[in-house]
PDB file of N, CA and C in Angstrom:
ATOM      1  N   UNK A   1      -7.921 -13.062  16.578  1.00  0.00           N
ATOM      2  CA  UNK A   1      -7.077 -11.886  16.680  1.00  0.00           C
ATOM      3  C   UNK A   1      -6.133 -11.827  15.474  1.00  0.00           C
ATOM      4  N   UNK A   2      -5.912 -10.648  14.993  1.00  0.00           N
ATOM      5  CA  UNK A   2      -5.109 -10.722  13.858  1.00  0.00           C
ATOM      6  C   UNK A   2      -3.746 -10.594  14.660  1.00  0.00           C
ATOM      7  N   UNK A   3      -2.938 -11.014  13.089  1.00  0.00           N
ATOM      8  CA  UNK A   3      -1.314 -10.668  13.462  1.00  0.00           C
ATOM      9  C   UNK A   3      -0.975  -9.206  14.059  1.00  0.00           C
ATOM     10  N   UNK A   4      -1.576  -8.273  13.662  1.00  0.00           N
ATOM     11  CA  UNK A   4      -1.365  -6.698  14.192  1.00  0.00           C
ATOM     12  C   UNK A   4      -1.257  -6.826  15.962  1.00  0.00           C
ATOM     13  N   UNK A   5      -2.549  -7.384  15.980  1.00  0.00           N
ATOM     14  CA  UNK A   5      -2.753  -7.507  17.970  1.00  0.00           C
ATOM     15  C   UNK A   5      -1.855  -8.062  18.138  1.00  0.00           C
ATOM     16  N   UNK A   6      -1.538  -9.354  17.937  1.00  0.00           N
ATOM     17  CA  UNK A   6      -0.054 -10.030  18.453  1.00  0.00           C
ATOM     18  C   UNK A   6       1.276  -9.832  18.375  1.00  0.00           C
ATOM     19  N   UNK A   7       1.515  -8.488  17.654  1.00  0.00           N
ATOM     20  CA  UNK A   7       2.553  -8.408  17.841  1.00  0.00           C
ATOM     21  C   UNK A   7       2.344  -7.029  18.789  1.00  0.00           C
ATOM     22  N   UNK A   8       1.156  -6.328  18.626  1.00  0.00           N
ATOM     23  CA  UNK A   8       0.685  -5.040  19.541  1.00  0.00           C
ATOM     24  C   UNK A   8       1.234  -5.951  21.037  1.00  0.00           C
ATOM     25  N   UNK A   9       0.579  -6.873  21.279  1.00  0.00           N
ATOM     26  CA  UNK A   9       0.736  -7.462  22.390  1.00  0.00           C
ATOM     27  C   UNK A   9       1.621  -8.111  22.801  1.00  0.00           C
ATOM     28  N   UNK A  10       2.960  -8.060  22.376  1.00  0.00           N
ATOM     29  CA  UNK A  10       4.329  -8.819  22.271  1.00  0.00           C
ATOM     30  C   UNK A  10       4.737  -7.455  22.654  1.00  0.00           C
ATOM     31  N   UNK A  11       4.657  -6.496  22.035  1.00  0.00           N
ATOM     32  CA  UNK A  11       5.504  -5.717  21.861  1.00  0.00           C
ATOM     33  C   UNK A  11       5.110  -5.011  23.408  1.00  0.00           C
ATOM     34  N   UNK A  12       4.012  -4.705  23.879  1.00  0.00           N
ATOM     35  CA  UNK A  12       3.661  -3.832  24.676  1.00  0.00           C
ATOM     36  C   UNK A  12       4.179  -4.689  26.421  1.00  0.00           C
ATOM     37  N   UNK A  13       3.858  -6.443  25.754  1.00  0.00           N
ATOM     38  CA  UNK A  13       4.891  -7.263  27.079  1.00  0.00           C
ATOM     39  C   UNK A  13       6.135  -6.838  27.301  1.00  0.00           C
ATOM     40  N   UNK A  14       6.691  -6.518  26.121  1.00  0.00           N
ATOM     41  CA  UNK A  14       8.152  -6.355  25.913  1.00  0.00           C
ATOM     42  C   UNK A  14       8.550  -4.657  26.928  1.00  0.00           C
ATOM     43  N   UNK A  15       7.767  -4.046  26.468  1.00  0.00           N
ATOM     44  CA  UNK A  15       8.023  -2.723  27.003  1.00  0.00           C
ATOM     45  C   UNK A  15       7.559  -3.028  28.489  1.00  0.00           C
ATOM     46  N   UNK A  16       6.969  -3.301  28.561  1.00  0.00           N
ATOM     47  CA  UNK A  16       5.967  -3.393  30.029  1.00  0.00           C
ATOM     48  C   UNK A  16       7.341  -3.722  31.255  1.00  0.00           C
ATOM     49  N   UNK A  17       7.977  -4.813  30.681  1.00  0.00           N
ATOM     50  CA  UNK A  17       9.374  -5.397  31.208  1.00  0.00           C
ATOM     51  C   UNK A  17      10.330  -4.735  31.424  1.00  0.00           C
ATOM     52  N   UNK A  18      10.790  -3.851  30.557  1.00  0.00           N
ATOM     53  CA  UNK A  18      11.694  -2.494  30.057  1.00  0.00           C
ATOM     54  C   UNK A  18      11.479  -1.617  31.226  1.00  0.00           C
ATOM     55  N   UNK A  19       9.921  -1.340  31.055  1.00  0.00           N
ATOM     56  CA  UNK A  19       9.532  -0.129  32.459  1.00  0.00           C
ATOM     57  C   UNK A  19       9.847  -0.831  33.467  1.00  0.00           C
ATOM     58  N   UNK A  20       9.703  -1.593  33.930  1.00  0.00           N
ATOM     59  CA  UNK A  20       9.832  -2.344  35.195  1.00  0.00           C
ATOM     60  C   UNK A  20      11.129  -2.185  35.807  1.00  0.00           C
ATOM     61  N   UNK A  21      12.196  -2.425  34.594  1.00  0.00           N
ATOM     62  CA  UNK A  21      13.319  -2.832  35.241  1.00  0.00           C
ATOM     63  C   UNK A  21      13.898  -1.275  34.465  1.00  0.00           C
ATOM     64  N   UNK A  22      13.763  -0.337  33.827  1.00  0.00           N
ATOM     65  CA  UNK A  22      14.364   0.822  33.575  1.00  0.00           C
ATOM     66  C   UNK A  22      14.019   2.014  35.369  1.00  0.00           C
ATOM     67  N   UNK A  23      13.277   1.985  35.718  1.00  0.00           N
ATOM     68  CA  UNK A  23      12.949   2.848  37.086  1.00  0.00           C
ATOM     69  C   UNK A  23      11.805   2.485  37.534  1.00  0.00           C
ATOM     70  N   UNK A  24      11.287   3.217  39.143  1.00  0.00           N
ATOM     71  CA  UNK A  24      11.190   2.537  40.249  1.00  0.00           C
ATOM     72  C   UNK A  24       9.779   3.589  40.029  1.00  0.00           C
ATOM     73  N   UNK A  25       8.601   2.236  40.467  1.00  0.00           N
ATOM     74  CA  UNK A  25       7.394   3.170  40.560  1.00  0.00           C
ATOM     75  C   UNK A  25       6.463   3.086  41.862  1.00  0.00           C
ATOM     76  N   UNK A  26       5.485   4.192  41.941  1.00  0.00           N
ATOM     77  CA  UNK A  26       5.302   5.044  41.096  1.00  0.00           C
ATOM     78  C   UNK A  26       6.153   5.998  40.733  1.00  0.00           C
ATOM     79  N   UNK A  27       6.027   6.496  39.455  1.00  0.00           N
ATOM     80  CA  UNK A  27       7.030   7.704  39.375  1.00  0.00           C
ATOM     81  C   UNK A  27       6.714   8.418  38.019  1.00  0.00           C
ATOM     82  N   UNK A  28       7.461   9.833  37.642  1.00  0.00           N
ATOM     83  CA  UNK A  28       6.949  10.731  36.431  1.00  0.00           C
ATOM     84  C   UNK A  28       7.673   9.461  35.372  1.00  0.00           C
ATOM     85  N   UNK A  29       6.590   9.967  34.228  1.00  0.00           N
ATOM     86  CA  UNK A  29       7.363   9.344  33.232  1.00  0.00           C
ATOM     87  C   UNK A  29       7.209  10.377  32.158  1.00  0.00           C
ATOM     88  N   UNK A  30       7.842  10.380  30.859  1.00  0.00           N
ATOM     89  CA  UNK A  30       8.447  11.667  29.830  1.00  0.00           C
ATOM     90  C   UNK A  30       7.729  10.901  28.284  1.00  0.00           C
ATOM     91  N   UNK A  31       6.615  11.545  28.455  1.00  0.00           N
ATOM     92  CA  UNK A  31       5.931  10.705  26.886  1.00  0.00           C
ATOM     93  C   UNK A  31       6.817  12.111  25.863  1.00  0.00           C
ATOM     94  N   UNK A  32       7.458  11.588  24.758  1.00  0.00           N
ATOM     95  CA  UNK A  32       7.505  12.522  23.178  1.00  0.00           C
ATOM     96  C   UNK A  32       6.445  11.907  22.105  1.00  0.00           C
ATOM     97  N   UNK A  33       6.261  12.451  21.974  1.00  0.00           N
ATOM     98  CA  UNK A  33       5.489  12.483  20.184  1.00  0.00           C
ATOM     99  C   UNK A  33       5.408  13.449  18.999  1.00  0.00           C
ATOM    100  N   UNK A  34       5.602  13.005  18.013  1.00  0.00           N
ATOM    101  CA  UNK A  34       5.678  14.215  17.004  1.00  0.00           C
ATOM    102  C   UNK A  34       4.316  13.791  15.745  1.00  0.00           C
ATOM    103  N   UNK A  35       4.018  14.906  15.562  1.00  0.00           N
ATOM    104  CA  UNK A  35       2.691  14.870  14.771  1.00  0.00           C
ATOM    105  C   UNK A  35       3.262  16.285  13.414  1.00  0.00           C
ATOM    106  N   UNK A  36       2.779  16.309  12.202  1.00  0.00           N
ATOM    107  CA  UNK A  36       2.471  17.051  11.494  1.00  0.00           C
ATOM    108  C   UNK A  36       1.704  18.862  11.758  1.00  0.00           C
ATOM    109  N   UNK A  37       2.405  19.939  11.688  1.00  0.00           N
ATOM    110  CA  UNK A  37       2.337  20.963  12.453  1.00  0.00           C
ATOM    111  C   UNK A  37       0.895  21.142  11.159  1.00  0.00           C
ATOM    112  N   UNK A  38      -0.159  21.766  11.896  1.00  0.00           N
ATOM    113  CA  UNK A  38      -1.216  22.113  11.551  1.00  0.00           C
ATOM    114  C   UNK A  38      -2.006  21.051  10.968  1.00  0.00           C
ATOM    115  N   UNK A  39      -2.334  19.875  12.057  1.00  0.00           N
ATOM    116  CA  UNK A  39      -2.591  18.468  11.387  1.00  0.00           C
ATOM    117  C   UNK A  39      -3.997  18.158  12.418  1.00  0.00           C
ATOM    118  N   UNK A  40      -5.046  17.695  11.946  1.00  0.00           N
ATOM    119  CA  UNK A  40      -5.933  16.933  12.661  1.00  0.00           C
ATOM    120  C   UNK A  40      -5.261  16.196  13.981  1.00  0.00           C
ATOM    121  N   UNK A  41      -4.160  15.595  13.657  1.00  0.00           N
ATOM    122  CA  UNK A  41      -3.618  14.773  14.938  1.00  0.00           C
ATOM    123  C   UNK A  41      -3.299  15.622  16.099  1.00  0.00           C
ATOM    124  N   UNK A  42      -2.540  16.886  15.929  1.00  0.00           N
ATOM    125  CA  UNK A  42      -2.143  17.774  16.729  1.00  0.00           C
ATOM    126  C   UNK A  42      -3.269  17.908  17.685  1.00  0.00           C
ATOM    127  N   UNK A  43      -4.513  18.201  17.204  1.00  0.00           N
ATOM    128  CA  UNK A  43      -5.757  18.627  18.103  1.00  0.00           C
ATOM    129  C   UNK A  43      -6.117  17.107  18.737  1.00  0.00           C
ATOM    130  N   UNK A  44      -6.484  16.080  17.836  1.00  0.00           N
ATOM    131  CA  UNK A  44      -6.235  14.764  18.810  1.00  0.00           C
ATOM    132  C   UNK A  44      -6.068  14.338  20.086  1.00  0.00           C
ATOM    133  N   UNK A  45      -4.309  14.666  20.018  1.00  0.00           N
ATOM    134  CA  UNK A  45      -3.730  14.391  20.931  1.00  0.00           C
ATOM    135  C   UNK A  45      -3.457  15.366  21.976  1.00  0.00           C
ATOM    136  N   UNK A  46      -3.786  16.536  21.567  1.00  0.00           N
ATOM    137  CA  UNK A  46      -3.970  17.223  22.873  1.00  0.00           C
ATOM    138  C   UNK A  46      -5.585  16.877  23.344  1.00  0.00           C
ATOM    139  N   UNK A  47      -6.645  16.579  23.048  1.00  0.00           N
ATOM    140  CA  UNK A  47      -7.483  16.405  23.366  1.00  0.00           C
ATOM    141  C   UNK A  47      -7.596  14.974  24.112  1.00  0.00           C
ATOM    142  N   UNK A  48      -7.041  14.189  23.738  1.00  0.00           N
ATOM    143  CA  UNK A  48      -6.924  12.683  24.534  1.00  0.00           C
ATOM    144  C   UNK A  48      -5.527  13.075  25.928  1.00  0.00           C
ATOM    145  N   UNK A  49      -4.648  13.819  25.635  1.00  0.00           N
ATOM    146  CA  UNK A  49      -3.758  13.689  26.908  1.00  0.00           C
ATOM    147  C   UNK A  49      -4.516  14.470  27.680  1.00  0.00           C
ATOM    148  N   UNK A  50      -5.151  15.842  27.536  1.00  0.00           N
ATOM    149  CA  UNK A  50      -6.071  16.639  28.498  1.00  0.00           C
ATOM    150  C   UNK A  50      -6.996  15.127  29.277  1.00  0.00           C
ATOM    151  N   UNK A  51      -6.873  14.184  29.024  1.00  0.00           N
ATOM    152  CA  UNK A  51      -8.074  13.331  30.202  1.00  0.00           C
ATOM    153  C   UNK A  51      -7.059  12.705  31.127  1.00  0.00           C
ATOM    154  N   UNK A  52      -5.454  13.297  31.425  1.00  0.00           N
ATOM    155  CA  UNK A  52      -4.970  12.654  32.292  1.00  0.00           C
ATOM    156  C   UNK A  52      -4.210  14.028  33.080  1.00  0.00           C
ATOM    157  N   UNK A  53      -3.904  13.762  34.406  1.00  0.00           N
ATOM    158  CA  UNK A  53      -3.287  15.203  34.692  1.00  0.00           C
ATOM    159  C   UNK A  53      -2.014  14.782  34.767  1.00  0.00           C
ATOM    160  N   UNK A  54      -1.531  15.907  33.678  1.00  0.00           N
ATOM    161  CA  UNK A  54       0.448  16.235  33.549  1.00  0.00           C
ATOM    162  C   UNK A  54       0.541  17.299  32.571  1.00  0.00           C
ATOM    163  N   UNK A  55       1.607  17.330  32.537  1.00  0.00           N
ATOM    164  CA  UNK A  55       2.327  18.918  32.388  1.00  0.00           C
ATOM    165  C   UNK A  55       2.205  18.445  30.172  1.00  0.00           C
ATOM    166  N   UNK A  56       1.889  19.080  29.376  1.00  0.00           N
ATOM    167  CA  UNK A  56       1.776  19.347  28.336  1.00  0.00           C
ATOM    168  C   UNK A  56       2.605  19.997  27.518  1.00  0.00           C
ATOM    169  N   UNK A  57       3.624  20.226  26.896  1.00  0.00           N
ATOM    170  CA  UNK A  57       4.600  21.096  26.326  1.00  0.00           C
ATOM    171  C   UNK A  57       4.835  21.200  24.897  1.00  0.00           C
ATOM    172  N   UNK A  58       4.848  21.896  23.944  1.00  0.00           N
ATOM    173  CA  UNK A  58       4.289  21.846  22.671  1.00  0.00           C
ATOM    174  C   UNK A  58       5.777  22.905  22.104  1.00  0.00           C
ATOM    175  N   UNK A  59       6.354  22.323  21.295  1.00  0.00           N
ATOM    176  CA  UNK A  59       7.287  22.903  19.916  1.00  0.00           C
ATOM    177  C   UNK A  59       7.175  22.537  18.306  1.00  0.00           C
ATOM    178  N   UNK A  60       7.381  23.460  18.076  1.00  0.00           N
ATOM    179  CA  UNK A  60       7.873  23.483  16.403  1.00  0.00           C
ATOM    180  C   UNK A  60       9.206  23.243  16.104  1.00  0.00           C
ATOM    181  N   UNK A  61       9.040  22.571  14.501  1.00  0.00           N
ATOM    182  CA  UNK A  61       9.958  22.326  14.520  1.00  0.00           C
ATOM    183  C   UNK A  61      10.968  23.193  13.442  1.00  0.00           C
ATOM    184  N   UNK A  62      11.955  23.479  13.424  1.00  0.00           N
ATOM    185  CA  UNK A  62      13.005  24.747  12.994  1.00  0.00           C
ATOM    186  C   UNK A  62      12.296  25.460  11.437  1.00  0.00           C
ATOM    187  N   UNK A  63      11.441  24.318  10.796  1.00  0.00           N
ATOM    188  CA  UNK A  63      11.249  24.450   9.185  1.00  0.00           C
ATOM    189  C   UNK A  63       9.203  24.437   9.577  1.00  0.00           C
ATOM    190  N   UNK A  64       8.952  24.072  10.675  1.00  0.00           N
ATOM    191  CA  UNK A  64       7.497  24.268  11.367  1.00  0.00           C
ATOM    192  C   UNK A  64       6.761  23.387  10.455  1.00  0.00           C
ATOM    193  N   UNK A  65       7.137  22.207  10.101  1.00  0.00           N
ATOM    194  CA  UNK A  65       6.332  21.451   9.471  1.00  0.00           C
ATOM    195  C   UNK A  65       6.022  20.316  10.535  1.00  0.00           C
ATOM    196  N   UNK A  66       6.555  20.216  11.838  1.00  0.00           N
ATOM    197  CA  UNK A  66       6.644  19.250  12.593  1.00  0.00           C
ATOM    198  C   UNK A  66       6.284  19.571  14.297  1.00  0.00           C
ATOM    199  N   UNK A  67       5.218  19.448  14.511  1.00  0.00           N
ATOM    200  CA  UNK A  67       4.914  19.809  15.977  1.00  0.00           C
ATOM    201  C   UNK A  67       5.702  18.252  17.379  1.00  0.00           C
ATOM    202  N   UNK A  68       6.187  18.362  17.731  1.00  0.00           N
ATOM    203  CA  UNK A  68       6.404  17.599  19.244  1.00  0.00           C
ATOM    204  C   UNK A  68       5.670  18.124  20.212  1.00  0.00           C
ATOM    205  N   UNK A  69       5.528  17.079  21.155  1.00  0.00           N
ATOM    206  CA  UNK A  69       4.506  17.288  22.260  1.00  0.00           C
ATOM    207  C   UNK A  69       5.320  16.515  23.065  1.00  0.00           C
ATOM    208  N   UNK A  70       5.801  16.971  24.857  1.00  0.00           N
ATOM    209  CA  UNK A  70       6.219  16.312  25.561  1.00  0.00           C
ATOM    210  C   UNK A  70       5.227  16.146  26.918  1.00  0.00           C
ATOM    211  N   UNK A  71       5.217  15.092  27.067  1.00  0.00           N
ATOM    212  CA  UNK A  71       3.892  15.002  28.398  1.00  0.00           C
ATOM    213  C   UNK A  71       4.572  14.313  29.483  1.00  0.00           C
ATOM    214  N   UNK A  72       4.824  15.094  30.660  1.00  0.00           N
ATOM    215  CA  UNK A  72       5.220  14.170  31.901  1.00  0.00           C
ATOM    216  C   UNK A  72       4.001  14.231  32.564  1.00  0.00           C
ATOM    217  N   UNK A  73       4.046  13.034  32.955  1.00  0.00           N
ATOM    218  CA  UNK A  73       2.500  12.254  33.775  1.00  0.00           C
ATOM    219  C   UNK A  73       3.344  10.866  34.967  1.00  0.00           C
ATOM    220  N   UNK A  74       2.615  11.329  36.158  1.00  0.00           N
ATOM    221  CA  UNK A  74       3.042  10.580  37.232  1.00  0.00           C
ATOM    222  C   UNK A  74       2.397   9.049  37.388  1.00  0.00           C
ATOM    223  N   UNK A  75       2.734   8.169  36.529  1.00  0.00           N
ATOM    224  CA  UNK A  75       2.055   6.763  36.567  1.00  0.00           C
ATOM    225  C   UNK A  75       2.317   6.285  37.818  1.00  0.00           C
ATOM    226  N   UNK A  76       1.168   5.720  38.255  1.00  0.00           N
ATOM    227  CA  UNK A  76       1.831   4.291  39.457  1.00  0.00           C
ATOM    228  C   UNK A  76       2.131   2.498  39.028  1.00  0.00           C
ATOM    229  N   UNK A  77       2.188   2.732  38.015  1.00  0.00           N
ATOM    230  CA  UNK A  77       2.679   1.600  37.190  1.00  0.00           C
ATOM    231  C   UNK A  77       2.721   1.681  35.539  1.00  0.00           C
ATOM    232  N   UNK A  78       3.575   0.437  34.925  1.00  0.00           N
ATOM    233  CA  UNK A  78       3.822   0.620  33.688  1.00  0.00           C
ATOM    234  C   UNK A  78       2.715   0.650  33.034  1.00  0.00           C
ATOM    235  N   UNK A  79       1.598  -0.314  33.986  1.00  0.00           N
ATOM    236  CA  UNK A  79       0.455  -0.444  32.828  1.00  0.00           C
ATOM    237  C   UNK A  79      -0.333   1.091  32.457  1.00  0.00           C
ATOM    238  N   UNK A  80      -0.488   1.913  33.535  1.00  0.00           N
ATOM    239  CA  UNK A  80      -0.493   3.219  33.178  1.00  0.00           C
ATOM    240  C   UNK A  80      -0.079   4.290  31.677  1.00  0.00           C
ATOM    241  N   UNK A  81       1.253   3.523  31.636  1.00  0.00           N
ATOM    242  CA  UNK A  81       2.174   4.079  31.112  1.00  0.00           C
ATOM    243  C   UNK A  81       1.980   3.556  29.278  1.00  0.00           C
ATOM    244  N   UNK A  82       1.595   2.274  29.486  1.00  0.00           N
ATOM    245  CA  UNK A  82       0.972   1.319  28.180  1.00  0.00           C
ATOM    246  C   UNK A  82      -0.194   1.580  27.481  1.00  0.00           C
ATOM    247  N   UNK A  83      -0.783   2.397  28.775  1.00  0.00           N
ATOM    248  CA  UNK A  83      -2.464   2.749  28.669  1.00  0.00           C
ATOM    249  C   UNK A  83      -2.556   3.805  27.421  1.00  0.00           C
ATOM    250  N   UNK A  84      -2.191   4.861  27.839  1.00  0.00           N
ATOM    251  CA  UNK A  84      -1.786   6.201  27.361  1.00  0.00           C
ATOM    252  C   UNK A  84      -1.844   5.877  26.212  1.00  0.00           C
ATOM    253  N   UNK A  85      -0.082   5.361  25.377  1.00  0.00           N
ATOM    254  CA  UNK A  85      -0.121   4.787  24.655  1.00  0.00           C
ATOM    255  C   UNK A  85      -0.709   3.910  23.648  1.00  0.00           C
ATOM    256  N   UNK A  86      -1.661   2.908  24.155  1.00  0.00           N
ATOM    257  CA  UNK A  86      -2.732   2.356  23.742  1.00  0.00           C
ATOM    258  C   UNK A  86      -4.224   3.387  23.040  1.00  0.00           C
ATOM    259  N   UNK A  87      -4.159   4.123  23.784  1.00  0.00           N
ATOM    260  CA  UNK A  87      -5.435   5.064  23.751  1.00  0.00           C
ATOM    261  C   UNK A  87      -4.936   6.203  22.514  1.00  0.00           C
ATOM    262  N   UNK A  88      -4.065   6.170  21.867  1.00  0.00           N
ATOM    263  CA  UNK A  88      -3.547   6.818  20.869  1.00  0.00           C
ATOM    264  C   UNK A  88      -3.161   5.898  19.720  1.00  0.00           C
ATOM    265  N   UNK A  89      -3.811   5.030  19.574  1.00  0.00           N
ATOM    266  CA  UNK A  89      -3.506   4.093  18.472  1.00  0.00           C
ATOM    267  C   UNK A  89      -4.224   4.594  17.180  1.00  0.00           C
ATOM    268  N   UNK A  90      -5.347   5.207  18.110  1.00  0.00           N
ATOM    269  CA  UNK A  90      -6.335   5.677  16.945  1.00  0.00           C
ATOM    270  C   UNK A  90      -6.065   6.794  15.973  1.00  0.00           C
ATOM    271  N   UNK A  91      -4.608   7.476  16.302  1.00  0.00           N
ATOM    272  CA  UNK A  91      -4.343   8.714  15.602  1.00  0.00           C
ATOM    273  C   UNK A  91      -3.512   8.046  14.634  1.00  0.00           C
ATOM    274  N   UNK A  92      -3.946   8.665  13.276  1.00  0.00           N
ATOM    275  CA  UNK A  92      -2.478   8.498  12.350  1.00  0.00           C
ATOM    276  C   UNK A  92      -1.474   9.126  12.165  1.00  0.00           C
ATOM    277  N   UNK A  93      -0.488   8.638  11.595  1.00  0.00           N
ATOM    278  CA  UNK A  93       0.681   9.406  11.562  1.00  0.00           C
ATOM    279  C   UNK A  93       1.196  10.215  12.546  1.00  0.00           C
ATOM    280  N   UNK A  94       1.225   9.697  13.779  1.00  0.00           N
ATOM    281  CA  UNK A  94       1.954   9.739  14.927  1.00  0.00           C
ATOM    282  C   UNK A  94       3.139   9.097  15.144  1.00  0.00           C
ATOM    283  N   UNK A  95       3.834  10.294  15.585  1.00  0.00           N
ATOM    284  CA  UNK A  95       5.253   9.399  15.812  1.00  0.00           C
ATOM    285  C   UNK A  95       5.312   8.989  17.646  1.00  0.00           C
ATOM    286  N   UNK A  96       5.702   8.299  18.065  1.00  0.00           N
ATOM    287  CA  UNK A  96       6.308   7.829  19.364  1.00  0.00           C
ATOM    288  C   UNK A  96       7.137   7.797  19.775  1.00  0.00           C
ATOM    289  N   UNK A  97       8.298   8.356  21.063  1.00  0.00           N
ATOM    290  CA  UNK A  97       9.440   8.603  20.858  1.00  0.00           C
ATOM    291  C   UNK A  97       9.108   7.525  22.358  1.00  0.00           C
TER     292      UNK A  97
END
């Protein structure tokens, strides 16, 4: 395993812990992300969150060079919540809020 996975996997323990002890599940959780407005990623990631059911919400940003995407999705656990996340590794230049 390279250094990338191990710290992927440090880091995602780390959060995993965070969810646990930040609120009580199951319950909604509030994904942000910001992508490049008129960008390969934009279509991406709406195409990978469409395989989970939650609410989708899409802005520009004041100068429209910057799309956000807010996704509430009802996990029954963090690993849920890690999943998502995980399954978007493959996009570049994604931001994660």
């Amino acid at each position: 395993m390279s250094n990338k996975n191990n710290k992927s996997d440090n880091f995602y323990s780390r959060f995993k812990d965070q969810l646990l002890e930040s609120q009580s599940w199951p319950g909604i959780y509030l994904f942000k992300f910001i992508v490049k407005n008129n960008s390969d990623e934009s279509e991406q990631l709406k195409k990978h969150l469409k395989n989970y059911e939650g609410k989708i919400a899409e802005k520009s940003s004041s100068n429209n060079k910057f799309l956000t995407f807010t996704f509430e999705y009802y996990a029954n656990s963090p690993s849920e919540v890690i999943d998502i996340y995980k399954g978007l590794e493959f996009i570049d230049n994604i931001i994660s809020l």
